[in-house]
N, C-alpha and C. Protein backbone atom coordinates (compact mmCIF):
# COMPACT_ATOMS: atom_id res chain seq x y z
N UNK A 1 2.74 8.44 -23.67
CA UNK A 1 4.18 8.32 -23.62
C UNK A 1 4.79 9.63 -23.16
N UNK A 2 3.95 10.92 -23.55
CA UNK A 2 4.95 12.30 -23.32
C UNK A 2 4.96 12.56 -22.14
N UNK A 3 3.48 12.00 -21.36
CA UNK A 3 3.65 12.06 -19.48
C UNK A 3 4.78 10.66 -18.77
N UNK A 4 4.91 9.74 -19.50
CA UNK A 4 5.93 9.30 -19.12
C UNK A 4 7.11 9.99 -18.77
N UNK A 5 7.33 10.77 -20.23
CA UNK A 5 8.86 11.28 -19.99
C UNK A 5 8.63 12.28 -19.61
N UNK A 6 7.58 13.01 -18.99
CA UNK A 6 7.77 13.95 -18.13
C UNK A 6 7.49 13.76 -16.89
N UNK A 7 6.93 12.62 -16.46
CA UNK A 7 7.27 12.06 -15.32
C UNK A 7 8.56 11.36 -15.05
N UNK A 8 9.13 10.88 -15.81
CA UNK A 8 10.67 10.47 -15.61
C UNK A 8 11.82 11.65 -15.55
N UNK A 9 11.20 12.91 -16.26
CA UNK A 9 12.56 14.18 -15.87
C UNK A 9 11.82 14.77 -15.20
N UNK A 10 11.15 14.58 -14.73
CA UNK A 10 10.74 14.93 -13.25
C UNK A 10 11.17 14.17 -12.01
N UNK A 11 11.48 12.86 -11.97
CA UNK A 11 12.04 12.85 -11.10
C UNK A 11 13.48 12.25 -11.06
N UNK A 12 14.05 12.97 -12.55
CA UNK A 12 15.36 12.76 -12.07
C UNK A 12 16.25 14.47 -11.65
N UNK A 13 15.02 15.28 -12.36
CA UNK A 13 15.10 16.39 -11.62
C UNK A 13 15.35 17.03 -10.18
N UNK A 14 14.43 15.88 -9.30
CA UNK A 14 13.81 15.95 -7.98
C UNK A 14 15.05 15.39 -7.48
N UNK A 15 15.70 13.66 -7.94
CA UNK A 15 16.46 13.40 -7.10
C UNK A 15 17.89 14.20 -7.86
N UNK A 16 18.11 14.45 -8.37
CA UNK A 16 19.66 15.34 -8.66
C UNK A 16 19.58 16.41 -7.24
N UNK A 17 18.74 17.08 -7.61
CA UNK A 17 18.25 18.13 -6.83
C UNK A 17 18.12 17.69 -5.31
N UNK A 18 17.89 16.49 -4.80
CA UNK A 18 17.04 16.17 -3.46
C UNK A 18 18.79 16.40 -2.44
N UNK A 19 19.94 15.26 -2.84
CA UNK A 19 21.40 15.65 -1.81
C UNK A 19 21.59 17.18 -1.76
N UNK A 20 21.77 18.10 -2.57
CA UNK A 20 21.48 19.44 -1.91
C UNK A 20 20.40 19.91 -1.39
N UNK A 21 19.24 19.73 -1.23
CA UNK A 21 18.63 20.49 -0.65
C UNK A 21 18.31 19.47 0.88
N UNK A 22 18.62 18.64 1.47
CA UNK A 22 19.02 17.47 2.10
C UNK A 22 20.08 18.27 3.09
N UNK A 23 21.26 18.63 2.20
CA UNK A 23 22.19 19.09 3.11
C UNK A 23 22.17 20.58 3.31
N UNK A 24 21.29 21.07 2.56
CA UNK A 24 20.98 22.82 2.89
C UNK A 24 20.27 23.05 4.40
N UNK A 25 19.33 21.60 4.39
CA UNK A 25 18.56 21.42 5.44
C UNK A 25 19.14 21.16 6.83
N UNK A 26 20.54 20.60 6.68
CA UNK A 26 21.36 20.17 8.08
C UNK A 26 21.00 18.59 7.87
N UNK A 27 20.74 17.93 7.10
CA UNK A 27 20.86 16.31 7.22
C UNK A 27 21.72 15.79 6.66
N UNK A 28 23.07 15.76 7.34
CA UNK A 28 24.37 15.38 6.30
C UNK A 28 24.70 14.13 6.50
N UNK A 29 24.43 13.05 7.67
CA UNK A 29 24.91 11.88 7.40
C UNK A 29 23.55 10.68 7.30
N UNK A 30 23.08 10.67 5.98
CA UNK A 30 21.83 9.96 5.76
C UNK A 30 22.20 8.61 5.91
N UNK A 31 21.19 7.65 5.96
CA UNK A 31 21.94 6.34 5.53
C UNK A 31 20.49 5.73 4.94
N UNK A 32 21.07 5.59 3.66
CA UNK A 32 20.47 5.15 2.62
C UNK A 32 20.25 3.57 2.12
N UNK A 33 19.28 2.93 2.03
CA UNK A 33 19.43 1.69 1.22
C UNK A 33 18.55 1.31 0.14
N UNK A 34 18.79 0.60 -0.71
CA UNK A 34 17.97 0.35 -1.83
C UNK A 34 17.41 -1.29 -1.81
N UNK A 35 16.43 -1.86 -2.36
CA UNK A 35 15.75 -2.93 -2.37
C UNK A 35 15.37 -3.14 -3.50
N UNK A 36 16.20 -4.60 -4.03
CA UNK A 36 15.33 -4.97 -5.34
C UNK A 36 14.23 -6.41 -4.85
N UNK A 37 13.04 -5.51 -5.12
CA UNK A 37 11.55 -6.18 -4.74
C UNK A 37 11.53 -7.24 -5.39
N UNK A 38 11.86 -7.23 -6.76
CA UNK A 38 11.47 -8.50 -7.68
C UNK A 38 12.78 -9.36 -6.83
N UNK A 39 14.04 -8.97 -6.76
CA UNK A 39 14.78 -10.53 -6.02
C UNK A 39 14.43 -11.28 -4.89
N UNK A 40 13.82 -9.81 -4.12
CA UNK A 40 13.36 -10.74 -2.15
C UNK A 40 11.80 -11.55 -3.24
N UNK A 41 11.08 -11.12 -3.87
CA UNK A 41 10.09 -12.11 -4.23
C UNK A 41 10.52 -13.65 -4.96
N UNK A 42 11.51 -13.10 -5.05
CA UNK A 42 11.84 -14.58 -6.32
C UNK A 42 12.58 -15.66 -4.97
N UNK A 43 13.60 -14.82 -4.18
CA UNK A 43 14.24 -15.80 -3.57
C UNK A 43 13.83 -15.94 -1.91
N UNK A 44 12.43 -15.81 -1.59
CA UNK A 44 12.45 -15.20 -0.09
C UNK A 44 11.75 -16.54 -0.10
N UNK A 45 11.97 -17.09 1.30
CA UNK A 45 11.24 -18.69 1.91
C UNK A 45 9.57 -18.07 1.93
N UNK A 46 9.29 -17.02 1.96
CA UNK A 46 7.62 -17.14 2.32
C UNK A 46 7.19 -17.51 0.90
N UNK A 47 7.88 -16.61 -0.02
CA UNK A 47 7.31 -17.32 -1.60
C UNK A 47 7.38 -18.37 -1.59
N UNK A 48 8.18 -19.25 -1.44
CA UNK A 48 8.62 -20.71 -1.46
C UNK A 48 7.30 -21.47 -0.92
N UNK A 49 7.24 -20.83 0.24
CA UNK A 49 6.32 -21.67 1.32
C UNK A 49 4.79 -21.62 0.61
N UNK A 50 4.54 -20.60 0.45
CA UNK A 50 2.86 -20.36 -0.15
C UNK A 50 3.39 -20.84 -1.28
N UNK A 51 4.00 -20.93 -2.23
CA UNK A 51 3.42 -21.63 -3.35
C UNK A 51 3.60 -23.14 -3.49
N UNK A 52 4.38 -23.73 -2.53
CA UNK A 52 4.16 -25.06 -1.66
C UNK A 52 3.10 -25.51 -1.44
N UNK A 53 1.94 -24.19 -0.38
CA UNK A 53 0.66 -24.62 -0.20
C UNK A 53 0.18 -24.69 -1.07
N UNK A 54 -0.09 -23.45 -2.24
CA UNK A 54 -0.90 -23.51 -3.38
C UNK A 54 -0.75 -24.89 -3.82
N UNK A 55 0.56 -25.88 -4.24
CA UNK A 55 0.96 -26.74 -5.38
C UNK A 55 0.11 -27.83 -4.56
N UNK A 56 0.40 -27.84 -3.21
CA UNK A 56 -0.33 -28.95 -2.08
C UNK A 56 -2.28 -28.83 -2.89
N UNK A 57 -2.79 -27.63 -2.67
CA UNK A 57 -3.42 -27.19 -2.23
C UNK A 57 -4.96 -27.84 -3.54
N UNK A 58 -3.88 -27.19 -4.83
CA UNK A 58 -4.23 -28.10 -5.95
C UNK A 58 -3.94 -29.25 -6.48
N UNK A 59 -3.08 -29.52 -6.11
CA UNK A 59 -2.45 -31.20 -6.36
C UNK A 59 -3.84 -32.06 -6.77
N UNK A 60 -4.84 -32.16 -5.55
CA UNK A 60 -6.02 -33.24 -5.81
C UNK A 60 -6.78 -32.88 -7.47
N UNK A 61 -6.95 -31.73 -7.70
CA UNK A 61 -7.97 -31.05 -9.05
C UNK A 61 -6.74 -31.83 -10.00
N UNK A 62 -5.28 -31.12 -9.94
CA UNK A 62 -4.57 -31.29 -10.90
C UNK A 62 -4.68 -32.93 -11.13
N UNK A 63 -4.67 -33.41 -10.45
CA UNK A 63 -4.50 -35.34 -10.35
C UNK A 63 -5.66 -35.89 -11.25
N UNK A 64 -6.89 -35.20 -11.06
CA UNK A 64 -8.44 -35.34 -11.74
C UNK A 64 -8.36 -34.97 -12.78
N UNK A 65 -7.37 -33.78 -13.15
CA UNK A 65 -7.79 -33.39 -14.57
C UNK A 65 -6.57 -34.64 -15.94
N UNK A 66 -5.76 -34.75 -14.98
CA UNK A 66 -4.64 -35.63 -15.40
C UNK A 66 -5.33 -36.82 -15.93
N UNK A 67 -5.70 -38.00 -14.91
CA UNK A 67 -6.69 -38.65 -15.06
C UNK A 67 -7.94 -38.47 -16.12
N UNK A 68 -8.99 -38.05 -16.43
CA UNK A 68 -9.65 -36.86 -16.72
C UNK A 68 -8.98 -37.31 -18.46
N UNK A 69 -8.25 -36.27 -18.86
CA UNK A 69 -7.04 -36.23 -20.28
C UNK A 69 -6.89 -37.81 -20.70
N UNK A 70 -6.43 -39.05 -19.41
CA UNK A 70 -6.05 -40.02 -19.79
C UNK A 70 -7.26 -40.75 -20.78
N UNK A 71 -8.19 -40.39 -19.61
CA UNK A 71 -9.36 -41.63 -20.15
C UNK A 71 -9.99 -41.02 -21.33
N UNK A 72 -10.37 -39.82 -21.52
CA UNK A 72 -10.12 -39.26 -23.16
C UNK A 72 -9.16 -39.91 -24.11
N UNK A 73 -8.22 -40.09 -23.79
CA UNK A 73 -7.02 -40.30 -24.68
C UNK A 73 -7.27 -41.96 -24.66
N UNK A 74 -7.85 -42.21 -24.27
CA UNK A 74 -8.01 -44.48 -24.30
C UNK A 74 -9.08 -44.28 -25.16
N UNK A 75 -10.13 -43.14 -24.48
CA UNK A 75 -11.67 -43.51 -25.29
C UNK A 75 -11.14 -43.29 -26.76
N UNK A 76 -10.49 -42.06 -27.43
CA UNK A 76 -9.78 -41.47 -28.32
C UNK A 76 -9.60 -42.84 -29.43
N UNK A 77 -8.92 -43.40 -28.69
CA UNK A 77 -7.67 -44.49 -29.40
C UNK A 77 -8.86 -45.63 -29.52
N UNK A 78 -9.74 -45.90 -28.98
CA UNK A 78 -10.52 -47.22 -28.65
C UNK A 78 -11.64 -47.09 -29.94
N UNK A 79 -12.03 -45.23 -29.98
CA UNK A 79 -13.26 -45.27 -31.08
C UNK A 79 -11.99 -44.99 -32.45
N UNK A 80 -11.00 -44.86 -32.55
CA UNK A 80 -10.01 -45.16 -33.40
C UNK A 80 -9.99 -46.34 -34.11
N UNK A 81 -10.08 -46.99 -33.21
CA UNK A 81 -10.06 -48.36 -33.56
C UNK A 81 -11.12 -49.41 -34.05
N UNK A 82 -12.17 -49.13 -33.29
CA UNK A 82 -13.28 -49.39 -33.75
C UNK A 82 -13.81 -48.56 -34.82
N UNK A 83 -14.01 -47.73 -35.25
CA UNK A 83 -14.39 -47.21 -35.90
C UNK A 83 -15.15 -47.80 -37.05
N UNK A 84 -13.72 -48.62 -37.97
CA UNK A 84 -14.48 -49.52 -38.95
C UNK A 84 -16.02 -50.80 -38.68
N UNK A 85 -15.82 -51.25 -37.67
CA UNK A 85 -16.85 -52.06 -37.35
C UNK A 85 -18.36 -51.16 -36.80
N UNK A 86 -18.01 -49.91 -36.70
CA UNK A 86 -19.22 -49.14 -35.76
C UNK A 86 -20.50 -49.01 -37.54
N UNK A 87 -21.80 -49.28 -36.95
CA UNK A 87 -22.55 -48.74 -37.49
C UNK A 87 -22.58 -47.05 -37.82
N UNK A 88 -23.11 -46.03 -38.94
CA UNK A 88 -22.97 -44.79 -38.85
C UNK A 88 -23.48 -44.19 -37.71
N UNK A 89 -25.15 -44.73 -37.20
CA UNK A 89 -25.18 -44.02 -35.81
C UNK A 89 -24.59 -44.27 -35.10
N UNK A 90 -23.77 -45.16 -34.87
CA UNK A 90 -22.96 -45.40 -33.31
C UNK A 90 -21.55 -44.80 -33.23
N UNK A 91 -21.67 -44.21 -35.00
CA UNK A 91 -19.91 -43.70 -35.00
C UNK A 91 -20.52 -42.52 -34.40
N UNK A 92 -21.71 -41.72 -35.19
CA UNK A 92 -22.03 -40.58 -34.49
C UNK A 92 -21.97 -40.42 -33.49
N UNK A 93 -22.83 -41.47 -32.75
CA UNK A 93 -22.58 -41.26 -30.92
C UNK A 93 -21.59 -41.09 -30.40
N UNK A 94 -20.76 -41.95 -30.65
CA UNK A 94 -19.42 -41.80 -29.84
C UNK A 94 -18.38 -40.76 -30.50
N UNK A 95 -18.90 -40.06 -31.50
CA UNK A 95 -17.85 -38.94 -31.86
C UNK A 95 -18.67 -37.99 -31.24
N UNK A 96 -19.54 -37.89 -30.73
CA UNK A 96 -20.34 -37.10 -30.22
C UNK A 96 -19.93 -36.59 -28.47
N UNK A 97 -19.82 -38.10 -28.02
CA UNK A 97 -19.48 -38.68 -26.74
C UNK A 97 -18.30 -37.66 -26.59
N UNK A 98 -17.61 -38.38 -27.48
CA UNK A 98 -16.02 -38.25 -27.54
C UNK A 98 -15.65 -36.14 -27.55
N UNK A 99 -15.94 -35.53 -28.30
CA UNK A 99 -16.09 -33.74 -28.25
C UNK A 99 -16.66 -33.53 -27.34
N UNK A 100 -18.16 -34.53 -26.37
CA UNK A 100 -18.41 -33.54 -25.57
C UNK A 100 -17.61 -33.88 -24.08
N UNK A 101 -16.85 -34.95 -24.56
CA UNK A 101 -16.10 -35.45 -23.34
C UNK A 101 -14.65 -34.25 -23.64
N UNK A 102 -14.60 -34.24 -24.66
CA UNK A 102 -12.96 -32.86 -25.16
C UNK A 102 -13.73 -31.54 -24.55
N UNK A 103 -14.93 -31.12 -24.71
CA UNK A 103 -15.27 -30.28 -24.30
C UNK A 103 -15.26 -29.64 -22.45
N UNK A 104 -15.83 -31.31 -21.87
CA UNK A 104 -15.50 -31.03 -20.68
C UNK A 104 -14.64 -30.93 -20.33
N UNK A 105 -13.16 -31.30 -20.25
CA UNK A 105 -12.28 -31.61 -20.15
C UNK A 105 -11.47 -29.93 -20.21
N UNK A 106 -11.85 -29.38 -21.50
CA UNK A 106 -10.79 -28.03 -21.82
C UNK A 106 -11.68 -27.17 -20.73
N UNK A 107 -13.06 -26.98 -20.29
CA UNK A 107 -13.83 -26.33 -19.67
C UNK A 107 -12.97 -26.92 -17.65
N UNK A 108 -12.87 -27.45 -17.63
CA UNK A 108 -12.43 -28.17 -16.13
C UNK A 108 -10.98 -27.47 -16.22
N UNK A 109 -10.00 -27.43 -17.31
CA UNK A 109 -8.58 -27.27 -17.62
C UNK A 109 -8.52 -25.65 -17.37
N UNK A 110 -10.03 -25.05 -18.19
CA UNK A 110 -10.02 -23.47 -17.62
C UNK A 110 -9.99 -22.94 -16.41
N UNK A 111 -11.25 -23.91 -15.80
CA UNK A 111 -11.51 -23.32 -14.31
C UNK A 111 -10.29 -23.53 -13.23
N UNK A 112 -9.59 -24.42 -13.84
CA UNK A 112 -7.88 -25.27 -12.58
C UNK A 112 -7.30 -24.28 -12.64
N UNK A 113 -7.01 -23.45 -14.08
CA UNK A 113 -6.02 -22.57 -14.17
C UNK A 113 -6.75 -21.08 -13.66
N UNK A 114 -7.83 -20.16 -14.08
CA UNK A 114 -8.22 -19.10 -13.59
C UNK A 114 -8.25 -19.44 -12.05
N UNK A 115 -9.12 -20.27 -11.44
CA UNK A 115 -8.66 -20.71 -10.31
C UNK A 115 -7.70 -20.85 -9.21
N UNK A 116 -6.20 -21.35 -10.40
CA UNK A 116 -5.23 -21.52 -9.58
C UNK A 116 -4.60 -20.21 -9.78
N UNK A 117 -5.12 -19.22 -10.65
CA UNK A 117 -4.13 -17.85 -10.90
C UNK A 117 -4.52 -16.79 -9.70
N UNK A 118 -5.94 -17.19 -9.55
CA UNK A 118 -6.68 -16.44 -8.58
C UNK A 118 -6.17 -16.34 -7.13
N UNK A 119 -6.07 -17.92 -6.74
CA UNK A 119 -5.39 -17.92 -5.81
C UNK A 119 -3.89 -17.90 -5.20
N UNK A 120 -3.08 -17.52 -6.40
CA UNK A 120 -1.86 -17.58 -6.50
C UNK A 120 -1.57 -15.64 -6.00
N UNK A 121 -2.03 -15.00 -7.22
CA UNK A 121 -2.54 -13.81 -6.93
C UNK A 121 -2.59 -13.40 -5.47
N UNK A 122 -4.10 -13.89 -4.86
CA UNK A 122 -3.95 -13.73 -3.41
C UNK A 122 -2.61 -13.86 -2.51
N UNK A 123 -2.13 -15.03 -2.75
CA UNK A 123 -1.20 -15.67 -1.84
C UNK A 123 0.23 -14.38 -2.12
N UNK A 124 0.53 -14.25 -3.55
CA UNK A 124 1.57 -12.60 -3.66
C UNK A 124 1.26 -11.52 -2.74
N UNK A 125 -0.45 -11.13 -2.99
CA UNK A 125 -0.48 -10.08 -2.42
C UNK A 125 -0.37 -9.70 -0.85
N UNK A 126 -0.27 -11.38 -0.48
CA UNK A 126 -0.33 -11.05 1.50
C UNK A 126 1.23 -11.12 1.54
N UNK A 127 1.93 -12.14 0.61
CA UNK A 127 3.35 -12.42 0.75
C UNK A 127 4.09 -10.68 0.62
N UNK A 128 3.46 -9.82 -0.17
CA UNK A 128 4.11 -8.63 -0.34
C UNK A 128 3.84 -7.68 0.38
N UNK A 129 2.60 -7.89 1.18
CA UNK A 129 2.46 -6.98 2.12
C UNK A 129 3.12 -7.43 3.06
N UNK A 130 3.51 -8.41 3.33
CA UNK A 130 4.31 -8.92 4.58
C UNK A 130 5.96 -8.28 4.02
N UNK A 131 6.60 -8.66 3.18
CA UNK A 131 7.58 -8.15 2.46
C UNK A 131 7.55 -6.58 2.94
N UNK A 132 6.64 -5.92 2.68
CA UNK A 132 6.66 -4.42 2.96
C UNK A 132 6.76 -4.10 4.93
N UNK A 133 6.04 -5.19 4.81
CA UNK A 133 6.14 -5.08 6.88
C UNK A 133 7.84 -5.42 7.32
N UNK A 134 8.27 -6.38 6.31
CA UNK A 134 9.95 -6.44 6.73
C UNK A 134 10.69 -5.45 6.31
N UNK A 135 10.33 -4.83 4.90
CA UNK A 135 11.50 -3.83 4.62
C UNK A 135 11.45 -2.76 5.94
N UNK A 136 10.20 -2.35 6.07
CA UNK A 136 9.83 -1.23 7.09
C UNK A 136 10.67 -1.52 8.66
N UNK A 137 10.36 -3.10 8.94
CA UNK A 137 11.01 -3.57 10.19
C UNK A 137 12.67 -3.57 10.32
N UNK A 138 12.92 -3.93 8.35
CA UNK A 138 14.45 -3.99 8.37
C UNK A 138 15.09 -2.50 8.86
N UNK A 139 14.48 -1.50 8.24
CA UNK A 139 14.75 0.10 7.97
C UNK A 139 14.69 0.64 9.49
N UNK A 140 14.00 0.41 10.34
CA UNK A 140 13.45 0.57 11.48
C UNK A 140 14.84 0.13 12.30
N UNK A 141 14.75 -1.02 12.45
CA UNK A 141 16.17 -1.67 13.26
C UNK A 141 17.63 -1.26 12.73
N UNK A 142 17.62 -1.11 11.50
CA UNK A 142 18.80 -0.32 10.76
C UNK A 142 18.90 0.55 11.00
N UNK A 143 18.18 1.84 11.93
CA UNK A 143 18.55 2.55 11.95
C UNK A 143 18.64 3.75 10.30
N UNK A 144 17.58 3.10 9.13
CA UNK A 144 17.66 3.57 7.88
C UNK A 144 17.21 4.61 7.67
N UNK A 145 17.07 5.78 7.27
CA UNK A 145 16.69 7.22 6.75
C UNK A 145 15.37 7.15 6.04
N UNK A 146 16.15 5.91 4.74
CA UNK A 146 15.50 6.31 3.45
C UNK A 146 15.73 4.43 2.92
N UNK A 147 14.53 3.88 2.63
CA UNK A 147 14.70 2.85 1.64
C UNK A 147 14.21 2.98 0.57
N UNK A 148 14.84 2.39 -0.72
CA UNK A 148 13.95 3.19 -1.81
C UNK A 148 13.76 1.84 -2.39
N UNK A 149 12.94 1.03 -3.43
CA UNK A 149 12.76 0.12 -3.64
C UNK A 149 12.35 0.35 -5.39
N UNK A 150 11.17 -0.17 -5.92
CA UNK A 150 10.78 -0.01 -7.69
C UNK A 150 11.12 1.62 -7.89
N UNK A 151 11.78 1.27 -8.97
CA UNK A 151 11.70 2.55 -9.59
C UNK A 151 13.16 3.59 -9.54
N UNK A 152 14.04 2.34 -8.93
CA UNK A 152 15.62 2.83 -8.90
C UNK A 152 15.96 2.19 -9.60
N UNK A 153 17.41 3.21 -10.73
CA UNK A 153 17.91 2.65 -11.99
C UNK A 153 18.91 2.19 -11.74
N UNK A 154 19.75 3.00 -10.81
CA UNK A 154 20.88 2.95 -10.48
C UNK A 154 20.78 2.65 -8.92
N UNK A 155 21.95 2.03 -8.38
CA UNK A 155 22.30 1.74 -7.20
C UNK A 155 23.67 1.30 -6.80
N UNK A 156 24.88 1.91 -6.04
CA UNK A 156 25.88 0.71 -5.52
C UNK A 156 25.63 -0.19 -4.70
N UNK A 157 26.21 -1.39 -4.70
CA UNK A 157 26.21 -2.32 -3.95
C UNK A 157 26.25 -2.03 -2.58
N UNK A 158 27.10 -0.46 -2.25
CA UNK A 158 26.89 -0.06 -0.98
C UNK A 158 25.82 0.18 -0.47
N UNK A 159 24.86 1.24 -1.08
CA UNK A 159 23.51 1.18 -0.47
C UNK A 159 22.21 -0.15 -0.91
N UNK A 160 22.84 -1.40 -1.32
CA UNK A 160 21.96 -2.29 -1.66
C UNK A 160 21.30 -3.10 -0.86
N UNK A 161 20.49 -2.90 0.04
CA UNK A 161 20.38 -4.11 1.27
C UNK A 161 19.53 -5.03 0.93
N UNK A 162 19.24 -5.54 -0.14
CA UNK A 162 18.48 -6.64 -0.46
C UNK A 162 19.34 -7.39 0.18
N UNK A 163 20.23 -8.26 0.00
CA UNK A 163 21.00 -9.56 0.71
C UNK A 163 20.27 -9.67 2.18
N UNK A 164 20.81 -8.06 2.49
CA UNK A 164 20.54 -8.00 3.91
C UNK A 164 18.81 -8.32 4.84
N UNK A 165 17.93 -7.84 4.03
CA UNK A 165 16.78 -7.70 4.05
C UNK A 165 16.25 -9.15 4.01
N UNK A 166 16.85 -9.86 2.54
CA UNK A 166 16.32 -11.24 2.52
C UNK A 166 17.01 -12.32 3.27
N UNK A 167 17.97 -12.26 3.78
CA UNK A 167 18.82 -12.53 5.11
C UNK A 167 17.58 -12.36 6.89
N UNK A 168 17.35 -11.05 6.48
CA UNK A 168 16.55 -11.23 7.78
C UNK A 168 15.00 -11.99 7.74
N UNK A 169 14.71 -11.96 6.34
CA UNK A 169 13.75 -12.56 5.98
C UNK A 169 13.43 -14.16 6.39
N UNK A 170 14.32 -14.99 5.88
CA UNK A 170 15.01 -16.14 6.07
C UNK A 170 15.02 -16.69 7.64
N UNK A 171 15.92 -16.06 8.28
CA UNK A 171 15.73 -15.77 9.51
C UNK A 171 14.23 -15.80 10.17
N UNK A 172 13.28 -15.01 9.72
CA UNK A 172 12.64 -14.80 10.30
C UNK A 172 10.92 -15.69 9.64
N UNK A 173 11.24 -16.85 8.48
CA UNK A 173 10.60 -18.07 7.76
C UNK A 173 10.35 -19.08 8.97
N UNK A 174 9.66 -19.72 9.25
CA UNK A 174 8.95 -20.96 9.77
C UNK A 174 9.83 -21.53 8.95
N UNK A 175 10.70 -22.71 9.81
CA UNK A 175 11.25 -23.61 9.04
C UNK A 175 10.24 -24.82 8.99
N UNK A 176 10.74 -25.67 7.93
CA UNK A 176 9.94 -26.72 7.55
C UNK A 176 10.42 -28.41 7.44
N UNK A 177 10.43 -28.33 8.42
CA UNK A 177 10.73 -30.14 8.27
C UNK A 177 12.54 -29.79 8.41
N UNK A 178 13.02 -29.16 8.64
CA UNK A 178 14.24 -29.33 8.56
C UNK A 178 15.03 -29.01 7.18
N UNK A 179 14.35 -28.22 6.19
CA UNK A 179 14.41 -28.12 4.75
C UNK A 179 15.21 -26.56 4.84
């Protein structure tokens, strides 16, 4: 925790300090913008789009495991029911049946989800490197100095170019069907 906060008055040290020594240097008309990363991720069409594919992508597993749950849940209700008429070995069997059928089932439910986290994962990390290829492209064509992105507390709306950024973003999405 104590290198935290000495990494945090450190760099509020640095930036108090950074507009004077900025303009000691002769760089007086900067143009500055700030980026909140978590909003272009939440609201940008490429997120949209990849996790479209992902939902496509698993749809068939998810449908199996759905299925899968049901027919557990009939067998469930069926040795429920029977029960009273079953001989003791045959209750055994089929309570037997029945856990190692619950068993497969939570084991299939693991692999959908590590699975689908895995590849979800992936699909962020190209979506954000692409994200980083637009801020850079936005900053570039803007004519920008300085973009600053995680790790700003403060910001005015004046130097905020998220809108702007996820605006060009948008713009620059594969549309889809007309959507």
């Amino acid at each position: 925790m104590r290198r935290v906060q000495r990494v945090a008055v450190a760099a509020i040290f640095a930036l108090s300090t950074w507009p004077g020594f900025l303009l000691a240097q002769g760089v007086g008309d900067l143009k500055i913008g700030v980026v909140n990363a978590g909003r272009l991720l939440n609201e940008s069409p490429q997120v949209r789009i990849a996790m479209e594919t992902l939902q496509d992508e698993f749809a068939p597993r998810q449908r199996e495991i759905i299925a899968q749950q049901t027919a557990y849940q009939e067998n469930q209700a069926q040795l429920k029911r029977d029960l009273e008429v079953m001989g003791a070995e045959e209750r055994r069997n089929a309570e037997r049946d029945l856990r190692n059928e619950e068993r497969s089932m939570a084991r299939r439910q693991q692999e959908f989800s590590e699975d689908f986290e895995l590849r979800r994962n992936e699909e962020l990390a190209k979506v954000q490197q692409d994200l980083l290829r637009d801020i850079q492209a936005f900053g570039q064509l803007g004519n920008y100095d300085l973009i600053l992105g995680d790790g700003v507390l403060y910001a005015t709306p004046v130097v905020d170019v998220t809108e702007d950024v996820l605006n060009s973003m948008q713009a620059a999405a594969p549309s889809q069907g007309g959507q």
